[in-house]
PDB file of N, CA and C in Angstrom:
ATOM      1  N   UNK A   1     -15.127   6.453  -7.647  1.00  0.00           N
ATOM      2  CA  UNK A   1     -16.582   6.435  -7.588  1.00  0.00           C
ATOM      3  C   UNK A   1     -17.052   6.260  -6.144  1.00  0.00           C
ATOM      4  N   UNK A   2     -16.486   5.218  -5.354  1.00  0.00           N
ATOM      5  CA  UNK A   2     -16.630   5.050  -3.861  1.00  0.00           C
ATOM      6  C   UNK A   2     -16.057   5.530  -3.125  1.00  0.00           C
ATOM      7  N   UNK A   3     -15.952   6.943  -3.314  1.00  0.00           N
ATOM      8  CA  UNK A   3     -14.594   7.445  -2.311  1.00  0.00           C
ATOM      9  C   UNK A   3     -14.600   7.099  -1.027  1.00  0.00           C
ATOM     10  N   UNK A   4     -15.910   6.768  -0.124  1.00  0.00           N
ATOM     11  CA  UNK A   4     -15.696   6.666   1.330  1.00  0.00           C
ATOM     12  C   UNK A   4     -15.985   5.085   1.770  1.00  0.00           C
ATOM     13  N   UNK A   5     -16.129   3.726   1.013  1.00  0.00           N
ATOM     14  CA  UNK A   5     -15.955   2.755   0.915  1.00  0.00           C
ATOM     15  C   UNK A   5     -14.512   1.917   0.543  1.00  0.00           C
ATOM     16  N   UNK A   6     -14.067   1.037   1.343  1.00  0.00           N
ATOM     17  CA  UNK A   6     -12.778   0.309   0.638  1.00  0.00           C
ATOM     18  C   UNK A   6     -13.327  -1.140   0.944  1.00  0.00           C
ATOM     19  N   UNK A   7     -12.755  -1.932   0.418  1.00  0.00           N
ATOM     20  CA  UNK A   7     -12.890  -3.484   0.484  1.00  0.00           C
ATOM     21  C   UNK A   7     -13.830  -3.918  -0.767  1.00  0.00           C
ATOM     22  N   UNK A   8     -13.899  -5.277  -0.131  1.00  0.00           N
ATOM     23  CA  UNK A   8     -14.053  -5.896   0.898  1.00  0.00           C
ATOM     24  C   UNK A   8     -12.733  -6.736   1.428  1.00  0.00           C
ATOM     25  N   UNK A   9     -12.629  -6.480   2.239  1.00  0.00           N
ATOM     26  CA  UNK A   9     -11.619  -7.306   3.257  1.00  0.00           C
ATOM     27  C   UNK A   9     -11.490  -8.074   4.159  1.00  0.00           C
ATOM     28  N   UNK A  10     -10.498  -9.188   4.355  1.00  0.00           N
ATOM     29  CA  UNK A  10     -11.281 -10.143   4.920  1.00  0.00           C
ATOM     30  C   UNK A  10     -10.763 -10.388   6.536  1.00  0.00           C
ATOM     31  N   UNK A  11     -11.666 -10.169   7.533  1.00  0.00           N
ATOM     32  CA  UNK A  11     -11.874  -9.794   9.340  1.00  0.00           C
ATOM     33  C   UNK A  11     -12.137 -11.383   9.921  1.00  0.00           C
ATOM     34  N   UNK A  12     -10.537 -11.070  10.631  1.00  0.00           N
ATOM     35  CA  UNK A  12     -11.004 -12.636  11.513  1.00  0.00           C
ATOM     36  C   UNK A  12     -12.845 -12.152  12.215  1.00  0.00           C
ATOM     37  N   UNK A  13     -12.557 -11.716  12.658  1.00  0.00           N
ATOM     38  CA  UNK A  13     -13.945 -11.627  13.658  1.00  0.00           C
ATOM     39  C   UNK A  13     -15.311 -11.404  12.562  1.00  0.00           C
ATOM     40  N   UNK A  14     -15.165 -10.548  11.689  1.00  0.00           N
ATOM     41  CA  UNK A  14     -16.440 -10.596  10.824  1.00  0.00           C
ATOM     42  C   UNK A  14     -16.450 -11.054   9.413  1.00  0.00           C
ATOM     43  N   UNK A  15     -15.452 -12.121   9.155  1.00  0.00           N
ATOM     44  CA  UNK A  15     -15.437 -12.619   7.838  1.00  0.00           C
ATOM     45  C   UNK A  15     -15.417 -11.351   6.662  1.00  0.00           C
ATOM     46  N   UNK A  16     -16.141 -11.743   5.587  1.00  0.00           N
ATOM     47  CA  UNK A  16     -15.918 -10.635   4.471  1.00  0.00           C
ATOM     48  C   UNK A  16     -16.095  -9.385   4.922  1.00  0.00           C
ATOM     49  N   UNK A  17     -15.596  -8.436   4.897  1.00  0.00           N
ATOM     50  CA  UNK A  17     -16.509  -6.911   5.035  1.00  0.00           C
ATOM     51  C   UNK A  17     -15.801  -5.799   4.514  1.00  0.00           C
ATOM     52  N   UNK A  18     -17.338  -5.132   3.893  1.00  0.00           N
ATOM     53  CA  UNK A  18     -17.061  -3.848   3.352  1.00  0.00           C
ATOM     54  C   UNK A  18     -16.774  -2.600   4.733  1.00  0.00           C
ATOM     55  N   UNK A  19     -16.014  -2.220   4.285  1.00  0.00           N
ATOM     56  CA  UNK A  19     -15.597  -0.424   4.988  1.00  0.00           C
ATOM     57  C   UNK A  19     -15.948   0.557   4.270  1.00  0.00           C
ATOM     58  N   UNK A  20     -16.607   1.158   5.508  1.00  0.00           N
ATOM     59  CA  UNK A  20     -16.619   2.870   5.249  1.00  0.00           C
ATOM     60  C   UNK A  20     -16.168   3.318   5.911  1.00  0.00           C
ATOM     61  N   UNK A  21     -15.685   4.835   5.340  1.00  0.00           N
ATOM     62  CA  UNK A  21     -15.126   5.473   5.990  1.00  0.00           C
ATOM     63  C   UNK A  21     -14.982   6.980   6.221  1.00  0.00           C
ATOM     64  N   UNK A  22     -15.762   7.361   7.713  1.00  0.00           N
ATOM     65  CA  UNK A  22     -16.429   8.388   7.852  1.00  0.00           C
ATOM     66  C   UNK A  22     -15.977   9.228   8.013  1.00  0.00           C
ATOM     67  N   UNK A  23     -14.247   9.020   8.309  1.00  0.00           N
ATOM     68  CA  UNK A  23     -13.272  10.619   8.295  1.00  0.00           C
ATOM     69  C   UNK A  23     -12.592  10.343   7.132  1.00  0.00           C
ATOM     70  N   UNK A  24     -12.884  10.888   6.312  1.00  0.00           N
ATOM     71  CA  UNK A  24     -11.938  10.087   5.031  1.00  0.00           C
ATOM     72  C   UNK A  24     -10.255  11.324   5.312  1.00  0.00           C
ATOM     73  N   UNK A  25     -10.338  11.992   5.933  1.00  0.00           N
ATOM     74  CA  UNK A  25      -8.574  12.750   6.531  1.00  0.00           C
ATOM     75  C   UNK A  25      -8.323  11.875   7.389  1.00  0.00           C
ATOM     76  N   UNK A  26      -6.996  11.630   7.766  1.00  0.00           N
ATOM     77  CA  UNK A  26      -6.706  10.829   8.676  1.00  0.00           C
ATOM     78  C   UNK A  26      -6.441  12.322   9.685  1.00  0.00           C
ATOM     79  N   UNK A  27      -7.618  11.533  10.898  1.00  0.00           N
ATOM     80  CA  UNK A  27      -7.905  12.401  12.307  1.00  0.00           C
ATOM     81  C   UNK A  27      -7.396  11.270  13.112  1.00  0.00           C
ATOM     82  N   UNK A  28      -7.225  11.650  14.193  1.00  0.00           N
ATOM     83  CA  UNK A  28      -7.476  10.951  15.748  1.00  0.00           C
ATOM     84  C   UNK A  28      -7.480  11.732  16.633  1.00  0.00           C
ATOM     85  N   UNK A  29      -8.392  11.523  17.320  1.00  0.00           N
ATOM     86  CA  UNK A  29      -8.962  12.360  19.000  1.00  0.00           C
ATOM     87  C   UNK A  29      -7.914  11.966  19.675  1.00  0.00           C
ATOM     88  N   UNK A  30      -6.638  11.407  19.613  1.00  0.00           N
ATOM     89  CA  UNK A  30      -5.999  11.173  20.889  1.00  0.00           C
ATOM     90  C   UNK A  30      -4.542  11.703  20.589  1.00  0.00           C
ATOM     91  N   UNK A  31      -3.377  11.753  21.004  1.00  0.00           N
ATOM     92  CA  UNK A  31      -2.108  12.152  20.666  1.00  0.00           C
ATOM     93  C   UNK A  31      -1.551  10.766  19.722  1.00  0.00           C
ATOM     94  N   UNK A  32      -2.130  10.195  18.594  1.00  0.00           N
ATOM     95  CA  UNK A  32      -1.666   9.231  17.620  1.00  0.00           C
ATOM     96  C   UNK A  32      -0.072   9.158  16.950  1.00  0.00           C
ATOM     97  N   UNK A  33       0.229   8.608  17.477  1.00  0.00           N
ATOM     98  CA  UNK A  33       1.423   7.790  17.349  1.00  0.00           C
ATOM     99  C   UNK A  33       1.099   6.420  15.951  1.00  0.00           C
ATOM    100  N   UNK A  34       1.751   6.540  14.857  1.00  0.00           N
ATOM    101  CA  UNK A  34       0.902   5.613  13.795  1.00  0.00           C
ATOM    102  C   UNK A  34       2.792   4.894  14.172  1.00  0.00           C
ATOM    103  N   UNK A  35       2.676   3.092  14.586  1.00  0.00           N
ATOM    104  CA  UNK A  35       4.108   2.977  14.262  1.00  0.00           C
ATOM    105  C   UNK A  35       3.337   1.306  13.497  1.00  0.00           C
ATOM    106  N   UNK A  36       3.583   1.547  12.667  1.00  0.00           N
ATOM    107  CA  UNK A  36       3.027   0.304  11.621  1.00  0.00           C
ATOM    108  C   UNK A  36       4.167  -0.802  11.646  1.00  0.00           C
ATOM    109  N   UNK A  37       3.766  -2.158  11.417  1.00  0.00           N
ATOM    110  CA  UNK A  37       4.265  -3.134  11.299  1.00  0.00           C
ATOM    111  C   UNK A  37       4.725  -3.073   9.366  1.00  0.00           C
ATOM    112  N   UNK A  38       4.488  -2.753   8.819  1.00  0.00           N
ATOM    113  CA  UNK A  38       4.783  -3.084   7.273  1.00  0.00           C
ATOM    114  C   UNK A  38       4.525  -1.330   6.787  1.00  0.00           C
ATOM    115  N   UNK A  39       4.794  -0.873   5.797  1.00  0.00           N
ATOM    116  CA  UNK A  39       4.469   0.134   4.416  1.00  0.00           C
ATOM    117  C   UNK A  39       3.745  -1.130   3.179  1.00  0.00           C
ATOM    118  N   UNK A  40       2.437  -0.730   2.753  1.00  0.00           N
ATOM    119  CA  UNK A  40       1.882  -2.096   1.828  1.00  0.00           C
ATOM    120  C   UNK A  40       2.008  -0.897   0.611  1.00  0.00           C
ATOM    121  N   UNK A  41       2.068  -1.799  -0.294  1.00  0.00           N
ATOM    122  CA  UNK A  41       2.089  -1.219  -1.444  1.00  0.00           C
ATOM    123  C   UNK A  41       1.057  -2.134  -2.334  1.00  0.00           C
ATOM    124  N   UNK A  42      -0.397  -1.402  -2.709  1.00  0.00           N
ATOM    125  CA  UNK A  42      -1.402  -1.961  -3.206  1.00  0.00           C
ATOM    126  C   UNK A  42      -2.380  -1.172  -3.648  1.00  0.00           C
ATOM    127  N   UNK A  43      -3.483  -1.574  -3.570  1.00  0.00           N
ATOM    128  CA  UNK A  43      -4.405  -0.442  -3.980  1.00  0.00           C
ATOM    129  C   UNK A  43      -5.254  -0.497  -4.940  1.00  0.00           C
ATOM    130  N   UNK A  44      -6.368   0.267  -5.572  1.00  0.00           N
ATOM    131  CA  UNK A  44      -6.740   0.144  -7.060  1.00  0.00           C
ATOM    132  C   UNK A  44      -6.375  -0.972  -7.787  1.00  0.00           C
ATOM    133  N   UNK A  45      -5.319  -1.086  -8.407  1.00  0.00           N
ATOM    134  CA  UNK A  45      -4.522  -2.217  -9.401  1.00  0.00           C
ATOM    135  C   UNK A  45      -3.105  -2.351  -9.187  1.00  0.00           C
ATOM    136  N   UNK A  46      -2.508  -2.798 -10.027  1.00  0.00           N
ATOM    137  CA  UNK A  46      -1.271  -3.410 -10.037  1.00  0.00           C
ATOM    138  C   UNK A  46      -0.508  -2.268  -9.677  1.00  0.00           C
ATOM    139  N   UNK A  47       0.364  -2.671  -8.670  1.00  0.00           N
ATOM    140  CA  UNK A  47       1.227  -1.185  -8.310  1.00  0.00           C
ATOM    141  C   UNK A  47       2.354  -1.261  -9.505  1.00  0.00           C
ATOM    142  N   UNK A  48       3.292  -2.381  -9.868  1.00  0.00           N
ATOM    143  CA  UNK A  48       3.921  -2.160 -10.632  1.00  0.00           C
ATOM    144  C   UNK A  48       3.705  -1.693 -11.828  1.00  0.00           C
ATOM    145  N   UNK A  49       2.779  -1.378 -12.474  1.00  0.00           N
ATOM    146  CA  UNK A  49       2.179  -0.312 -13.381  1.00  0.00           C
ATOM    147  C   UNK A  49       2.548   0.791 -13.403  1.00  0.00           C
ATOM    148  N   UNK A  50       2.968   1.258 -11.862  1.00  0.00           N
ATOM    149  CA  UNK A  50       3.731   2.456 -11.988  1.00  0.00           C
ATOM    150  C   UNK A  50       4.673   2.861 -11.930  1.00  0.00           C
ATOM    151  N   UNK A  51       5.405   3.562 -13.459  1.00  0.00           N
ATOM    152  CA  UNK A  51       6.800   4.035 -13.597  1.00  0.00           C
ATOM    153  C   UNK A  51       7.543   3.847 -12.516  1.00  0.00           C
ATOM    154  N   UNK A  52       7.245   4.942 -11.598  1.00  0.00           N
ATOM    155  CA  UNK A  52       8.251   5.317 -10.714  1.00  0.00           C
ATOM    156  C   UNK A  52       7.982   4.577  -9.492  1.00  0.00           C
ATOM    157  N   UNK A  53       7.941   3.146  -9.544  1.00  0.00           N
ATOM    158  CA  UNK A  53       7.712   2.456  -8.215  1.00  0.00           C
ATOM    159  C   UNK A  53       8.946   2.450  -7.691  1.00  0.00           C
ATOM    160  N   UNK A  54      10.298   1.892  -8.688  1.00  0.00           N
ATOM    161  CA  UNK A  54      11.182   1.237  -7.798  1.00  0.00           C
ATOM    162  C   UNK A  54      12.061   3.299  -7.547  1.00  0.00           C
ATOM    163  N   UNK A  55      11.970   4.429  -7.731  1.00  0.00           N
ATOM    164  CA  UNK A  55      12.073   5.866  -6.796  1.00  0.00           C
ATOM    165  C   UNK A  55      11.153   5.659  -5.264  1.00  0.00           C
ATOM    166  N   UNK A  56      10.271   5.089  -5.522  1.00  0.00           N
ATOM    167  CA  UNK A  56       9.146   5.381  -4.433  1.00  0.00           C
ATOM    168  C   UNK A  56       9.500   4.326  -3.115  1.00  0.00           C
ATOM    169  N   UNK A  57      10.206   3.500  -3.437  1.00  0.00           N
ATOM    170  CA  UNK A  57      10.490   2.246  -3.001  1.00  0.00           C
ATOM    171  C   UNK A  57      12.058   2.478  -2.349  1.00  0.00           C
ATOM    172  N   UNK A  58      12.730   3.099  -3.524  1.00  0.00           N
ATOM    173  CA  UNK A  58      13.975   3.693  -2.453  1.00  0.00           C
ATOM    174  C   UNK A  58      13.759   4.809  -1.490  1.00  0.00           C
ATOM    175  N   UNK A  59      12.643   5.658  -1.688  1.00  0.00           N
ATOM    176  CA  UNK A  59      12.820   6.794  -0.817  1.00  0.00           C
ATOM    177  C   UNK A  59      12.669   6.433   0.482  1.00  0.00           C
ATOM    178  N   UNK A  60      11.245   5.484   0.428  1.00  0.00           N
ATOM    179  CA  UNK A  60      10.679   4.961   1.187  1.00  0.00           C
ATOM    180  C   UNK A  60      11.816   3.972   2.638  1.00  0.00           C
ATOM    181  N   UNK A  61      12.806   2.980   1.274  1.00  0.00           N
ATOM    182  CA  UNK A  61      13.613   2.606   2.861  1.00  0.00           C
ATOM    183  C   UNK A  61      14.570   3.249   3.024  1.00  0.00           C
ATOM    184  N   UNK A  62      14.865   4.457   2.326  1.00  0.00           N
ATOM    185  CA  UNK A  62      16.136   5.599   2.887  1.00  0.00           C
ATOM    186  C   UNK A  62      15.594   6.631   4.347  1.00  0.00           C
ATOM    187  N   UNK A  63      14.162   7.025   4.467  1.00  0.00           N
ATOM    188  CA  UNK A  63      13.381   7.212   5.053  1.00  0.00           C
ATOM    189  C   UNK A  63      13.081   6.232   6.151  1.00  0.00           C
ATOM    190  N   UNK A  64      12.532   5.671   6.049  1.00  0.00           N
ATOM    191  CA  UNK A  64      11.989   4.492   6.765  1.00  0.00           C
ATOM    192  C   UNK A  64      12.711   3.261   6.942  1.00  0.00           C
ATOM    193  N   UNK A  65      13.848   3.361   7.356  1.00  0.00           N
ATOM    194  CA  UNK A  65      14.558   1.838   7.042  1.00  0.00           C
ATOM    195  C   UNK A  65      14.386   0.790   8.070  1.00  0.00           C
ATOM    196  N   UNK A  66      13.675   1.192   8.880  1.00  0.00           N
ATOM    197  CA  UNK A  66      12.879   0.296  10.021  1.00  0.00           C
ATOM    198  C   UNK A  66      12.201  -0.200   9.961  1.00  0.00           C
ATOM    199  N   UNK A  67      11.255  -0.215   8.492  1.00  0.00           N
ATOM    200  CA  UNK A  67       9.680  -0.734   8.573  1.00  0.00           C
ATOM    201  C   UNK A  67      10.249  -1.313   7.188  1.00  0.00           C
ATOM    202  N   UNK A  68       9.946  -2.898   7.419  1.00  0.00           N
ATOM    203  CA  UNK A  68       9.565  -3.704   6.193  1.00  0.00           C
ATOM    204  C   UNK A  68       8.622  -3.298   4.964  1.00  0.00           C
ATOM    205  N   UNK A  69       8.667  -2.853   3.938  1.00  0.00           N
ATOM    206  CA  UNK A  69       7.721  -2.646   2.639  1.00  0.00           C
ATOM    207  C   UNK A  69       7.659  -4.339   1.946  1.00  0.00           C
ATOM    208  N   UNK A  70       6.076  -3.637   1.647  1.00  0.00           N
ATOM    209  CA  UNK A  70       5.400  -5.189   1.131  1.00  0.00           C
ATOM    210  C   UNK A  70       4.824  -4.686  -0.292  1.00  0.00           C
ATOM    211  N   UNK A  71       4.805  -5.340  -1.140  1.00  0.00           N
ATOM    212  CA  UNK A  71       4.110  -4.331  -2.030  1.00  0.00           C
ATOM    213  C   UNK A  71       3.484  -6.081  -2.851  1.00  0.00           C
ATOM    214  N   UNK A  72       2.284  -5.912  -2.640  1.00  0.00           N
ATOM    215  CA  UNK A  72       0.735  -6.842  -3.274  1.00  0.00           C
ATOM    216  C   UNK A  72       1.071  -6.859  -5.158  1.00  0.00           C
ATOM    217  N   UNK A  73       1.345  -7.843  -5.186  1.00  0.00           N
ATOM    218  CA  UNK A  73       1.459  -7.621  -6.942  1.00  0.00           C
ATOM    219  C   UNK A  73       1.032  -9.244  -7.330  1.00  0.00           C
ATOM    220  N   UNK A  74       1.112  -9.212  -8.740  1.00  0.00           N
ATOM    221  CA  UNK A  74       0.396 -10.598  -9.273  1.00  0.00           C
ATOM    222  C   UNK A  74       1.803 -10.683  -9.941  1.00  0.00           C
ATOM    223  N   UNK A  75       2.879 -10.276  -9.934  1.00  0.00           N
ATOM    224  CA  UNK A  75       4.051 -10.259 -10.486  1.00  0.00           C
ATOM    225  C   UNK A  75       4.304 -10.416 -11.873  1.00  0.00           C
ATOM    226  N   UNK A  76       3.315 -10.097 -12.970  1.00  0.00           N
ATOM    227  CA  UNK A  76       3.381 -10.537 -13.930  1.00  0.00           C
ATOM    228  C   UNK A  76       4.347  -9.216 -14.929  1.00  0.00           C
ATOM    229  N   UNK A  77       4.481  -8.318 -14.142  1.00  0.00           N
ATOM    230  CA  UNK A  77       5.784  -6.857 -14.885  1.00  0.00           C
ATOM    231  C   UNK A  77       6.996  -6.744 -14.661  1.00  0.00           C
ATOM    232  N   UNK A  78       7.352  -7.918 -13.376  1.00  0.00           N
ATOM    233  CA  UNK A  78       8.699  -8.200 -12.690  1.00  0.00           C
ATOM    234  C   UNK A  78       9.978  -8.136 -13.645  1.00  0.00           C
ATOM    235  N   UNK A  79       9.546  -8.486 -14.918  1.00  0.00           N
ATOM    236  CA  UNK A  79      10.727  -8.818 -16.069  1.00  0.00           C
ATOM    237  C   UNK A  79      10.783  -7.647 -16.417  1.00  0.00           C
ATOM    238  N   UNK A  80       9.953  -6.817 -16.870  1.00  0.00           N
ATOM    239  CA  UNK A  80      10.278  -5.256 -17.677  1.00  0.00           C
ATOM    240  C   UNK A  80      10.744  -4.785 -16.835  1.00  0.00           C
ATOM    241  N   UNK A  81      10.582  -4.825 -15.386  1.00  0.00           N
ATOM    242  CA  UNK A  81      11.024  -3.347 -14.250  1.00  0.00           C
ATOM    243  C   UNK A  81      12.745  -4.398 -14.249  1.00  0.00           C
ATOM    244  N   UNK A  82      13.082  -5.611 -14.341  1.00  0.00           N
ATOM    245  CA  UNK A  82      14.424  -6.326 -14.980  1.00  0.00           C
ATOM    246  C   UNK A  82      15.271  -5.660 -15.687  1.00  0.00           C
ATOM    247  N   UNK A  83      14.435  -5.627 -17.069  1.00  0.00           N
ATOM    248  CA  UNK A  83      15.146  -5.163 -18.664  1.00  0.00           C
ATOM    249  C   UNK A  83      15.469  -3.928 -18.137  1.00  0.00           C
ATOM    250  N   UNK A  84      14.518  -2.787 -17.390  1.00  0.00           N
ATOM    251  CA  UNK A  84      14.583  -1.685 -17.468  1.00  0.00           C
ATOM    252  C   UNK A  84      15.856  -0.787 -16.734  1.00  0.00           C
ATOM    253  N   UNK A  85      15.915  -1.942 -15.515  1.00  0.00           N
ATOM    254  CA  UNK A  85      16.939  -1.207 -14.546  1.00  0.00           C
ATOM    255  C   UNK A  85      18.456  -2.129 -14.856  1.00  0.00           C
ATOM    256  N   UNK A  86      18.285  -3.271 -16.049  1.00  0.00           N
ATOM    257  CA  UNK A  86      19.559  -3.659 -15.917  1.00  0.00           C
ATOM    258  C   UNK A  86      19.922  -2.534 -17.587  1.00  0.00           C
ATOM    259  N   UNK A  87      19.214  -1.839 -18.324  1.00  0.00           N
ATOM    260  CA  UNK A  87      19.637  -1.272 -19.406  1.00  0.00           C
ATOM    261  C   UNK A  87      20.252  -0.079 -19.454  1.00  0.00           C
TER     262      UNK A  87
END
């Protein structure tokens, strides 16, 4: 519904705040180099909701095995993605 809004999130310098966002493609005017401290895994809702997290999660550090993945959860599916991969 908000496609060009995210948050609210919370800014040392401006406390709560909503984002917009006016290139919704990722542009940059300059020769951008993206070298991130983390891969987050979050979003909408519960990421573990989705099937194929723990595929997405290996590709990710077979790919990327330099960058720490974080992935935001309330951990309450931890046991089924358990049952599932020890069955």
């Amino acid at each position: 519904m908000y496609k060009y809004l995210f948050g609210p999130v919370p800014s040392r310098r401006l406390g709560i705040s909503l984002g917009v966002d006016l290139v919704p493609k990722k542009v940059c005017s300059l020769d951008c180099i993206y070298d991130p401290d983390y891969i987050t895994f979050s979003g909408s809702g519960e990421p573990t909701l989705n099937s194929q997290i723990g595929k997405v999660l290996q590709f990710i550090k077979k790919e990327k095995p330099n960058i720490p993945v974080a992935v935001l959860t309330n951990g309450t599916l931890f046991y089924n993605h358990l049952i599932a991969s020890n069955s």
